[in-house]
C-alpha atoms as a PDB file:
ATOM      1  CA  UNK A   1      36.535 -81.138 193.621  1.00  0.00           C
ATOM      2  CA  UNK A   2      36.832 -78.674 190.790  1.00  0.00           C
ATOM      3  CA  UNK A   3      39.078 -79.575 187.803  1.00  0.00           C
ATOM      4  CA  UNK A   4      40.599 -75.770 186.108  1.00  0.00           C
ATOM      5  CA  UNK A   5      43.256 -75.639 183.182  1.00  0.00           C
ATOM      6  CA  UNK A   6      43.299 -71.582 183.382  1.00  0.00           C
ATOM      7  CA  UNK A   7      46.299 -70.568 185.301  1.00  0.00           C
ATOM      8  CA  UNK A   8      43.896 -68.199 186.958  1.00  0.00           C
ATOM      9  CA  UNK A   9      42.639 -70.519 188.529  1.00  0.00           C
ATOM     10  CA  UNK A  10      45.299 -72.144 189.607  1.00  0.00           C
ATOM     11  CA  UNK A  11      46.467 -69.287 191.822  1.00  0.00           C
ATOM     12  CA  UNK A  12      43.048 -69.380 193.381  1.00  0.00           C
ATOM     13  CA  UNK A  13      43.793 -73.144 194.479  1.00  0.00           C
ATOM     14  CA  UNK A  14      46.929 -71.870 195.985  1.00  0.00           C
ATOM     15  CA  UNK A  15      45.001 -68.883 198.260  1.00  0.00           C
ATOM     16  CA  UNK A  16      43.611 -71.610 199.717  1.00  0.00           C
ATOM     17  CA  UNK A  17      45.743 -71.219 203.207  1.00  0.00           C
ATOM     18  CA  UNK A  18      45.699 -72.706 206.130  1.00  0.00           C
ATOM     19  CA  UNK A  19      47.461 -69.786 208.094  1.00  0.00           C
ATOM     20  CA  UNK A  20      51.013 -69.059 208.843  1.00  0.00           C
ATOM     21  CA  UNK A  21      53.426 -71.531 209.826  1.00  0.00           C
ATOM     22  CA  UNK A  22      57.030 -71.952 210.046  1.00  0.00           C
ATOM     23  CA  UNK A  23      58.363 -74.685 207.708  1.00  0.00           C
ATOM     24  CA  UNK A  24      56.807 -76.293 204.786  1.00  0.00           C
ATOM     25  CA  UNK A  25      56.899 -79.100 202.960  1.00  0.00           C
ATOM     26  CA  UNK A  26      56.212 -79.958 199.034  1.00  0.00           C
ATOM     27  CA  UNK A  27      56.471 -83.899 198.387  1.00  0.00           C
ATOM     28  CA  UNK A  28      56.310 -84.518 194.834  1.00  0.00           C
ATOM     29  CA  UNK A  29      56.537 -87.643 192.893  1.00  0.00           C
ATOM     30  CA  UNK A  30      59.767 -87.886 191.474  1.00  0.00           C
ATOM     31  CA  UNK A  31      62.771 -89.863 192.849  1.00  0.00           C
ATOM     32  CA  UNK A  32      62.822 -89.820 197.145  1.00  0.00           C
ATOM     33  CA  UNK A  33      64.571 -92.093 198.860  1.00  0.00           C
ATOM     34  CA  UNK A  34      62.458 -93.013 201.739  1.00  0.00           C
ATOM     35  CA  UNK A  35      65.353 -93.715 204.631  1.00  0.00           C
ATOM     36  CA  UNK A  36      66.541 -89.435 203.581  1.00  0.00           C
ATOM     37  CA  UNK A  37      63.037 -88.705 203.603  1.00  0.00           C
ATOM     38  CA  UNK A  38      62.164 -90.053 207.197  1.00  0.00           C
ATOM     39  CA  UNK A  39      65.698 -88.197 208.590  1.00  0.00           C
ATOM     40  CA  UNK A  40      65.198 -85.334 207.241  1.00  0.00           C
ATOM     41  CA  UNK A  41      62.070 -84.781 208.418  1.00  0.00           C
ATOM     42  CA  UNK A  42      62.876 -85.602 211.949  1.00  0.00           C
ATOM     43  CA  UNK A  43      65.914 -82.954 212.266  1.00  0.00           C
ATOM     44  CA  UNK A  44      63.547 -80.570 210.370  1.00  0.00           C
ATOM     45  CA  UNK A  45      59.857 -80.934 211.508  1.00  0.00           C
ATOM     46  CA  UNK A  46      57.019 -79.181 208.915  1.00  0.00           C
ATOM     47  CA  UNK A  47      54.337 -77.873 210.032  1.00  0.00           C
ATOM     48  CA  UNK A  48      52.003 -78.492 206.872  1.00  0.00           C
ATOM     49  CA  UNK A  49      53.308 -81.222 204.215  1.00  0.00           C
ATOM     50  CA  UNK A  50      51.561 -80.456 200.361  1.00  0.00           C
ATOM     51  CA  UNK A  51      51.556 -83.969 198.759  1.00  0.00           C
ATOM     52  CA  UNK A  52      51.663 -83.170 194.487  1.00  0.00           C
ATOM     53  CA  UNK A  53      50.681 -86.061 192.279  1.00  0.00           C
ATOM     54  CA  UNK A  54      52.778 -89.370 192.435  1.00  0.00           C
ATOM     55  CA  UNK A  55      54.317 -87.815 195.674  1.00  0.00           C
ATOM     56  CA  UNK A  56      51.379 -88.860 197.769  1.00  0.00           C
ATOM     57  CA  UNK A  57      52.622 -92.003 197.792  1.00  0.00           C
ATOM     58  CA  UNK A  58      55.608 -91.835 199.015  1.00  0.00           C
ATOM     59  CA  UNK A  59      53.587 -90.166 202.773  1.00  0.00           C
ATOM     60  CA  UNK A  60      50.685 -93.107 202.062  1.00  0.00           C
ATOM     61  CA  UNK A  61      53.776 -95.854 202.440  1.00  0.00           C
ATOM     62  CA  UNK A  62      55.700 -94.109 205.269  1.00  0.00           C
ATOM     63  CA  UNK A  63      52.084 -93.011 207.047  1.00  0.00           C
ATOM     64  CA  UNK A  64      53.216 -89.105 207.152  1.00  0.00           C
ATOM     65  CA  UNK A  65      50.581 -87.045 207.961  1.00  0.00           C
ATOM     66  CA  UNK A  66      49.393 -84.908 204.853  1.00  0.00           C
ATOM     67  CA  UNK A  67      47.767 -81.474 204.870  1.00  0.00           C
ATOM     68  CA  UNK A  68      46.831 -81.275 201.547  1.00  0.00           C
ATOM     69  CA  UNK A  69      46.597 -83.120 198.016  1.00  0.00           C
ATOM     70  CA  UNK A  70      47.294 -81.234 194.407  1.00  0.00           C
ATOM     71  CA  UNK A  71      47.754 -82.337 190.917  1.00  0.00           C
ATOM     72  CA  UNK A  72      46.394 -83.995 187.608  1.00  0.00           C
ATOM     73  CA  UNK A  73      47.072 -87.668 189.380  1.00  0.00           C
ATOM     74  CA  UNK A  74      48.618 -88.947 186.131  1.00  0.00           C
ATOM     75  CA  UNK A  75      51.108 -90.077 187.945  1.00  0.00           C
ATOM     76  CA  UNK A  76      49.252 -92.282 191.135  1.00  0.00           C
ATOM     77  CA  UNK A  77      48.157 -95.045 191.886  1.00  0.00           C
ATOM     78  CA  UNK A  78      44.472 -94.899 191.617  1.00  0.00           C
ATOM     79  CA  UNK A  79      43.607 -97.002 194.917  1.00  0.00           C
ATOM     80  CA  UNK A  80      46.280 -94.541 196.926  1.00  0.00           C
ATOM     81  CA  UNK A  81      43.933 -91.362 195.500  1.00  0.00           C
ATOM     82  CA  UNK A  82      40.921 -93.206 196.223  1.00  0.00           C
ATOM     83  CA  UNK A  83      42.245 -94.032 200.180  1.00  0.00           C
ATOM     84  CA  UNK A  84      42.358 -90.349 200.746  1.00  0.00           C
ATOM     85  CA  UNK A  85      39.126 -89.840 199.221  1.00  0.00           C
ATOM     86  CA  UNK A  86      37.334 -92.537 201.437  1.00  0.00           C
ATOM     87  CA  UNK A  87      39.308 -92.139 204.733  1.00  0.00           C
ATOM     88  CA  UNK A  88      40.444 -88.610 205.291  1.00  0.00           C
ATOM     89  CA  UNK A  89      39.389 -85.469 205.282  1.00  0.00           C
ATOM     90  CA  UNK A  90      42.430 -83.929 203.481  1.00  0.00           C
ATOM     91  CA  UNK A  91      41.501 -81.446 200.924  1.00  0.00           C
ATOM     92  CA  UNK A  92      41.795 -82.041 197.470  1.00  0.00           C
ATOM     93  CA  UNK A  93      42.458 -79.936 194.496  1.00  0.00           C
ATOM     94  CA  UNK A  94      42.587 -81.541 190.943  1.00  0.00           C
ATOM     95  CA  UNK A  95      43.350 -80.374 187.961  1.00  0.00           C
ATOM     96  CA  UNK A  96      43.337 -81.379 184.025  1.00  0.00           C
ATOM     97  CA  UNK A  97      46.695 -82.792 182.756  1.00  0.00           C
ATOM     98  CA  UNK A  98      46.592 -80.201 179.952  1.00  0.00           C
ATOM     99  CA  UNK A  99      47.336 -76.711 181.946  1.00  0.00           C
ATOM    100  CA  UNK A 100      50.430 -74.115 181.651  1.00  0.00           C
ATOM    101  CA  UNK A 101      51.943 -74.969 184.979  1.00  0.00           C
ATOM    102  CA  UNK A 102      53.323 -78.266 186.285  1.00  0.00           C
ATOM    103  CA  UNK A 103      51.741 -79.456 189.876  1.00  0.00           C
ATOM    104  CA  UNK A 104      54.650 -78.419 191.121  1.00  0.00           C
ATOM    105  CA  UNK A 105      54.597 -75.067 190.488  1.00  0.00           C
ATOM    106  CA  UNK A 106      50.896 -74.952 191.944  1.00  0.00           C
ATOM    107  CA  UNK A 107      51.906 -76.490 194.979  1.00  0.00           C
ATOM    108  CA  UNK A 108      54.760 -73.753 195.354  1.00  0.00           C
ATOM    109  CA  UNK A 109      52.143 -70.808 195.106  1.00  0.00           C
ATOM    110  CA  UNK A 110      49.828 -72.560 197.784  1.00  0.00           C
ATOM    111  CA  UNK A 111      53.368 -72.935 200.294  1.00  0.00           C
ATOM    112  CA  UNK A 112      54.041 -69.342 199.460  1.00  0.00           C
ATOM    113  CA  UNK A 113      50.555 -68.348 200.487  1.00  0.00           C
ATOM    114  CA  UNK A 114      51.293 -69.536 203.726  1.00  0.00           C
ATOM    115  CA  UNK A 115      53.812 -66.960 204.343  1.00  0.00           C
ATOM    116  CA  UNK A 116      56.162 -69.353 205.816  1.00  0.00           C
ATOM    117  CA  UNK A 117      60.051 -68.958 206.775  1.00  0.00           C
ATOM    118  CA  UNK A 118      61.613 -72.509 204.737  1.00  0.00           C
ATOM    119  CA  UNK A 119      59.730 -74.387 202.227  1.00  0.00           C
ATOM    120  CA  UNK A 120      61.387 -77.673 201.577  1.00  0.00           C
ATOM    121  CA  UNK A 121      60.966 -79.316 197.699  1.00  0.00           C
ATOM    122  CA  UNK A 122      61.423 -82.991 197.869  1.00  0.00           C
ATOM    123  CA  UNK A 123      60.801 -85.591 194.836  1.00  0.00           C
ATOM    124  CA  UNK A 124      61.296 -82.565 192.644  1.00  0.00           C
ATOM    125  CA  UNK A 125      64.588 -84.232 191.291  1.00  0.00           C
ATOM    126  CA  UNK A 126      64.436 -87.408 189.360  1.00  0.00           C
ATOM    127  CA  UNK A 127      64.869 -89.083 185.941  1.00  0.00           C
ATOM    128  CA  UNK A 128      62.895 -86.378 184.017  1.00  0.00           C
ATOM    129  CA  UNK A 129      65.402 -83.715 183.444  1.00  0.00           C
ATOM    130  CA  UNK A 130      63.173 -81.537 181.653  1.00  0.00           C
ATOM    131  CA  UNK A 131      60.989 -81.494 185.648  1.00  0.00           C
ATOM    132  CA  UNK A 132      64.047 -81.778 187.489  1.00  0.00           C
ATOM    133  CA  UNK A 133      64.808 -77.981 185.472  1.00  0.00           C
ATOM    134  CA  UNK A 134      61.090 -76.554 186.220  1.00  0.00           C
ATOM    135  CA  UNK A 135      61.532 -77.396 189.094  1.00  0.00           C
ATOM    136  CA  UNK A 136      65.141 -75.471 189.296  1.00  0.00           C
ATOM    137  CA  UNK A 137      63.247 -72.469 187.789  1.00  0.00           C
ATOM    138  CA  UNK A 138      60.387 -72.069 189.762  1.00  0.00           C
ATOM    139  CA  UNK A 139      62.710 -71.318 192.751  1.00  0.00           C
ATOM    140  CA  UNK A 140      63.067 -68.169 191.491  1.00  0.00           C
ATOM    141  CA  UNK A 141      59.577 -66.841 192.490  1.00  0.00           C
ATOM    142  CA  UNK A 142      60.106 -67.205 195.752  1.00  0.00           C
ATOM    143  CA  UNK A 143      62.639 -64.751 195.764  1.00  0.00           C
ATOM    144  CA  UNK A 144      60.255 -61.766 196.548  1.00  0.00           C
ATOM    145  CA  UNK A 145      58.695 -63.762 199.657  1.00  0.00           C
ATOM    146  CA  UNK A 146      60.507 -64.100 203.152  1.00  0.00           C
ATOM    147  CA  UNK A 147      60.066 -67.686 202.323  1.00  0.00           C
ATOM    148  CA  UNK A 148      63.539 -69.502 201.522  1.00  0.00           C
ATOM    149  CA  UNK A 149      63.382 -72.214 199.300  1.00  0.00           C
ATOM    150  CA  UNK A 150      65.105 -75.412 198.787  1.00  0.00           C
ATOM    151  CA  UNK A 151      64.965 -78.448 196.328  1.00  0.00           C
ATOM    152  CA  UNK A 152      66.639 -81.312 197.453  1.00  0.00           C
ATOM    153  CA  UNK A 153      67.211 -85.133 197.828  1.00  0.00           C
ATOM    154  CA  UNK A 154      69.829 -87.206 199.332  1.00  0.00           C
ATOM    155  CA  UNK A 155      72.761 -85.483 197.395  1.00  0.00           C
ATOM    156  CA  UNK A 156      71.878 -82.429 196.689  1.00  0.00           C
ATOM    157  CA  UNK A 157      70.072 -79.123 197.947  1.00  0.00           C
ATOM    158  CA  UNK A 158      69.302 -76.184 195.676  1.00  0.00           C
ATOM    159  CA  UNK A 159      68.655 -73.023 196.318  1.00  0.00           C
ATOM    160  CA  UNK A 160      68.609 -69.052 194.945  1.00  0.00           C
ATOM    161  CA  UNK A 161      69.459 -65.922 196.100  1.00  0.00           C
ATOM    162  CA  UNK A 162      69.305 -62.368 194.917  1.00  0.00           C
ATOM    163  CA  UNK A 163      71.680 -60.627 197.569  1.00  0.00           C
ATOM    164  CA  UNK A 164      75.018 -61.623 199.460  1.00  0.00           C
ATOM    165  CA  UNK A 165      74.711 -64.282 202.448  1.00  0.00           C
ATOM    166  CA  UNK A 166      76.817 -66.122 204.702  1.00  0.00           C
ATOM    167  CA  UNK A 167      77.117 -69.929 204.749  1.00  0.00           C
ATOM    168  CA  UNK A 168      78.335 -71.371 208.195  1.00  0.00           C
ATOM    169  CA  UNK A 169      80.103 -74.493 207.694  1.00  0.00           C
ATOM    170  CA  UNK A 170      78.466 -76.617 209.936  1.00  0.00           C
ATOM    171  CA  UNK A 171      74.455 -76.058 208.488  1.00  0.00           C
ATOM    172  CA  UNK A 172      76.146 -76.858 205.140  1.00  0.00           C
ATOM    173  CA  UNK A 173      74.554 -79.775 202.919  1.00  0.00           C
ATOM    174  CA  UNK A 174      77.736 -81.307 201.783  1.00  0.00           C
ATOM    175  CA  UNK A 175      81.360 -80.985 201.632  1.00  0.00           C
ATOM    176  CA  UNK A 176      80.943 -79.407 198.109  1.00  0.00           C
ATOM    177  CA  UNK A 177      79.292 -75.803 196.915  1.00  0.00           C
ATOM    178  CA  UNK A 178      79.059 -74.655 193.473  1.00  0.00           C
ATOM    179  CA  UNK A 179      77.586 -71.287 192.221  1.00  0.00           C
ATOM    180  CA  UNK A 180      76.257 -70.814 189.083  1.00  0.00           C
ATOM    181  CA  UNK A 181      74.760 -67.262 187.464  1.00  0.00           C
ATOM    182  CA  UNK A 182      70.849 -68.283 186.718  1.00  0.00           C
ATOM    183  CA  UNK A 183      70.633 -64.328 185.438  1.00  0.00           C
ATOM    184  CA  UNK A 184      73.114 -63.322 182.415  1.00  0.00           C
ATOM    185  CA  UNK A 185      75.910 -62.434 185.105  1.00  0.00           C
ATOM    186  CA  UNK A 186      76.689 -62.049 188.430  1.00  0.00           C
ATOM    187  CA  UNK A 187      78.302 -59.053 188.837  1.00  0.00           C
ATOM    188  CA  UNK A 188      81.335 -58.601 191.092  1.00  0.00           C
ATOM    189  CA  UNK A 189      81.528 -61.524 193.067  1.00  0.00           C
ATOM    190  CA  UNK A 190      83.518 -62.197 195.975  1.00  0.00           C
ATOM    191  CA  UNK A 191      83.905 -65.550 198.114  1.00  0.00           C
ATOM    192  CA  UNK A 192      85.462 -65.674 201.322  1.00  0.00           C
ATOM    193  CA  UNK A 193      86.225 -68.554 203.518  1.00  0.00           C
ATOM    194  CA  UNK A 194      86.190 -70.772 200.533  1.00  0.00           C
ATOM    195  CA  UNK A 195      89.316 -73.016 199.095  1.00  0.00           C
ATOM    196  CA  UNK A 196      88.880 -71.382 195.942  1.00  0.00           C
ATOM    197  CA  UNK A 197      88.213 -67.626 196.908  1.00  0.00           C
ATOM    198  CA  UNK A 198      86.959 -65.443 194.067  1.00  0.00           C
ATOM    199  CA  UNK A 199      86.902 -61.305 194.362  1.00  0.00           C
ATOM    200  CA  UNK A 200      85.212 -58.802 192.310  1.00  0.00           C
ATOM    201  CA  UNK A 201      84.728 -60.965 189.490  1.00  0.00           C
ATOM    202  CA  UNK A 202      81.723 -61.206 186.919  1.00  0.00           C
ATOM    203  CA  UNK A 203      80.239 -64.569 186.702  1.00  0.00           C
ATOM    204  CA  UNK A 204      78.919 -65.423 183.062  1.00  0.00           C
ATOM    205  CA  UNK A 205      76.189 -67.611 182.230  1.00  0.00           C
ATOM    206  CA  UNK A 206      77.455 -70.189 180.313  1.00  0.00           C
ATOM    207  CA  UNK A 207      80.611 -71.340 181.999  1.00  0.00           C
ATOM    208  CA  UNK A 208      81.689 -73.727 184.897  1.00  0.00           C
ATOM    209  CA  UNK A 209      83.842 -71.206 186.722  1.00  0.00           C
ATOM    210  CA  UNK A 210      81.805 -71.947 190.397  1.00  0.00           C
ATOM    211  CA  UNK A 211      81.545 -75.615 190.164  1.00  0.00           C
ATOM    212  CA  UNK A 212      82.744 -77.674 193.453  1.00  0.00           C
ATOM    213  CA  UNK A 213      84.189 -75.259 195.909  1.00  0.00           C
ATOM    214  CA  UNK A 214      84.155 -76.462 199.414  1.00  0.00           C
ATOM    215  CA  UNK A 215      84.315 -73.746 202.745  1.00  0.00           C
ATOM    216  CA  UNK A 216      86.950 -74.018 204.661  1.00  0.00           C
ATOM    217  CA  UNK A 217      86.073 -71.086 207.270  1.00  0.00           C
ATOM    218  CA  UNK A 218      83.473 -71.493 209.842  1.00  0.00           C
ATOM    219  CA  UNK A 219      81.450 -68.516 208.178  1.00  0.00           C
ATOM    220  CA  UNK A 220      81.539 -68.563 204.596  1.00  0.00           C
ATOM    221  CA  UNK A 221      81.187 -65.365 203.016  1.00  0.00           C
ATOM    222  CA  UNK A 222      79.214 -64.968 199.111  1.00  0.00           C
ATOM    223  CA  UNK A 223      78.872 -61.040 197.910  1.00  0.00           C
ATOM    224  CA  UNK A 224      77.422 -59.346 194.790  1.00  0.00           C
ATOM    225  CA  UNK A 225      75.993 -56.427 193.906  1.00  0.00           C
ATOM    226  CA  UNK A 226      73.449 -57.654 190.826  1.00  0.00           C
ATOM    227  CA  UNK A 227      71.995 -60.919 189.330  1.00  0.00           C
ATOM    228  CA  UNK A 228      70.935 -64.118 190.790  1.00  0.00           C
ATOM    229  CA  UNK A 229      72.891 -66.930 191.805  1.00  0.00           C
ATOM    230  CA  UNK A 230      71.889 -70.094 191.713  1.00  0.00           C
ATOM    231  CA  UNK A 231      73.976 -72.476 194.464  1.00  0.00           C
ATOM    232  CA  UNK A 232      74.260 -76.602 194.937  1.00  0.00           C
ATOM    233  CA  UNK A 233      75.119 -77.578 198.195  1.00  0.00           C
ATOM    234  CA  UNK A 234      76.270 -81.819 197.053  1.00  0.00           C
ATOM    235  CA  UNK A 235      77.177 -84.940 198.844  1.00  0.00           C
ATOM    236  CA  UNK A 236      78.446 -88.292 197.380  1.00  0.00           C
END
């Protein structure tokens, strides 16, 4: 075990591949409600599950099998740490609490190194806002891999895109979809198929204009030319 605060290193821990697979999954440690958890990951099976920090025990409670172990383990339970250690052969990467890049993060590099199609970000929301928003962020890098990237829980699933794509109505999260600019703008956007259609208009940063749309189309269409939009698929 080898214990590196240089973000250098951190990118080494996440060449650290096991191959190419299809989907992935990041469990981290903030809020997941175990019931969603369990669902979700019967409808969508993952092929390798990265367990970050506090999130490892949420898979040591519901006996999921884990592929792989990273953080600072400020946040676990020192007897669920020390189960892994004793009884599995999981690796383990640990790192000091005082580094640039939340566990997070690290675990996002190692999924992208993978080279898979869907990586899956649960217990990335919770009561720290200030995570909950890293966690928002970091999406973006996965932009320039063919991996696409959610963050989600129970209500809500996040995601980013840089070019126009079609939602079909019946793969859709939630009966609500808001779009918000994550660059400056979003320049000439048009929605089709939505109940509130939008066309050749410049989102600005800093406004609520594409909060809770719903489709109402079986295809959904969402078209710009520049920026990056950030969309919420939500449930109550």
């Amino acid at each position: 075990m080898q214990n590196n605060s240089r973000h250098t290193e951190e990118n080494k821990a996440g060449q650290l591949a096991f191959g190419k697979c299809k989907n992935v999954c990041i469990l981290s440690g903030g809020d997941v409600n175990h019931e969603f958890l369990l669902e979700f990951l019967q409808e969508e099976p993952c092929e390798q599950m990265i367990c970050v920090d506090g999130g490892l025990a949420h898979a040591y409670a519901l006996g999921l099998k884990v592929d792989y172990i990273v953080g600072d383990f400020d946040t676990i339970d020192v007897k669920v740490l020390e189960y892994y250690k004793k009884h599995s052969k999981v690796p383990i990467r640990e790192f000091q609490p005082e580094k640039d890049y939340t566990d997070t993060d690290i675990a996002l590099d190692m999924a992208l190194s993978l080279k898979p199609k869907i990586i899956y970000i649960l217990g990335g929301i919770g009561s720290r806002m200030d995570h909950t928003l890293g966690n928002i962020h970091i999406l973006k890098k996965a932009l320039c891999s063919q991996a696409k990237t959610f963050l989600l829980n129970e209500h809500n699933r996040i995601s980013m895109a840089d070019h126009s794509f079609a939602v079909e109505r019946s793969k859709a999260f939630g009966d609500y979809i808001s779009f918000l600019p994550f660059t400056e703008t979003v320049k000439n956007l048009t929605l089709k198929g939505f109940k509130y259609p939008l066309e050749h208009c410049t989102m600005v940063n800093g406004e609520s204009l594409g909060i809770s749309n719903e489709i109402v189309n079986e295809t959904a269409y969402v078209e710009f030319q520049e920026g990056i939009l950030l969309m919420i698929e939500a449930r109550d």
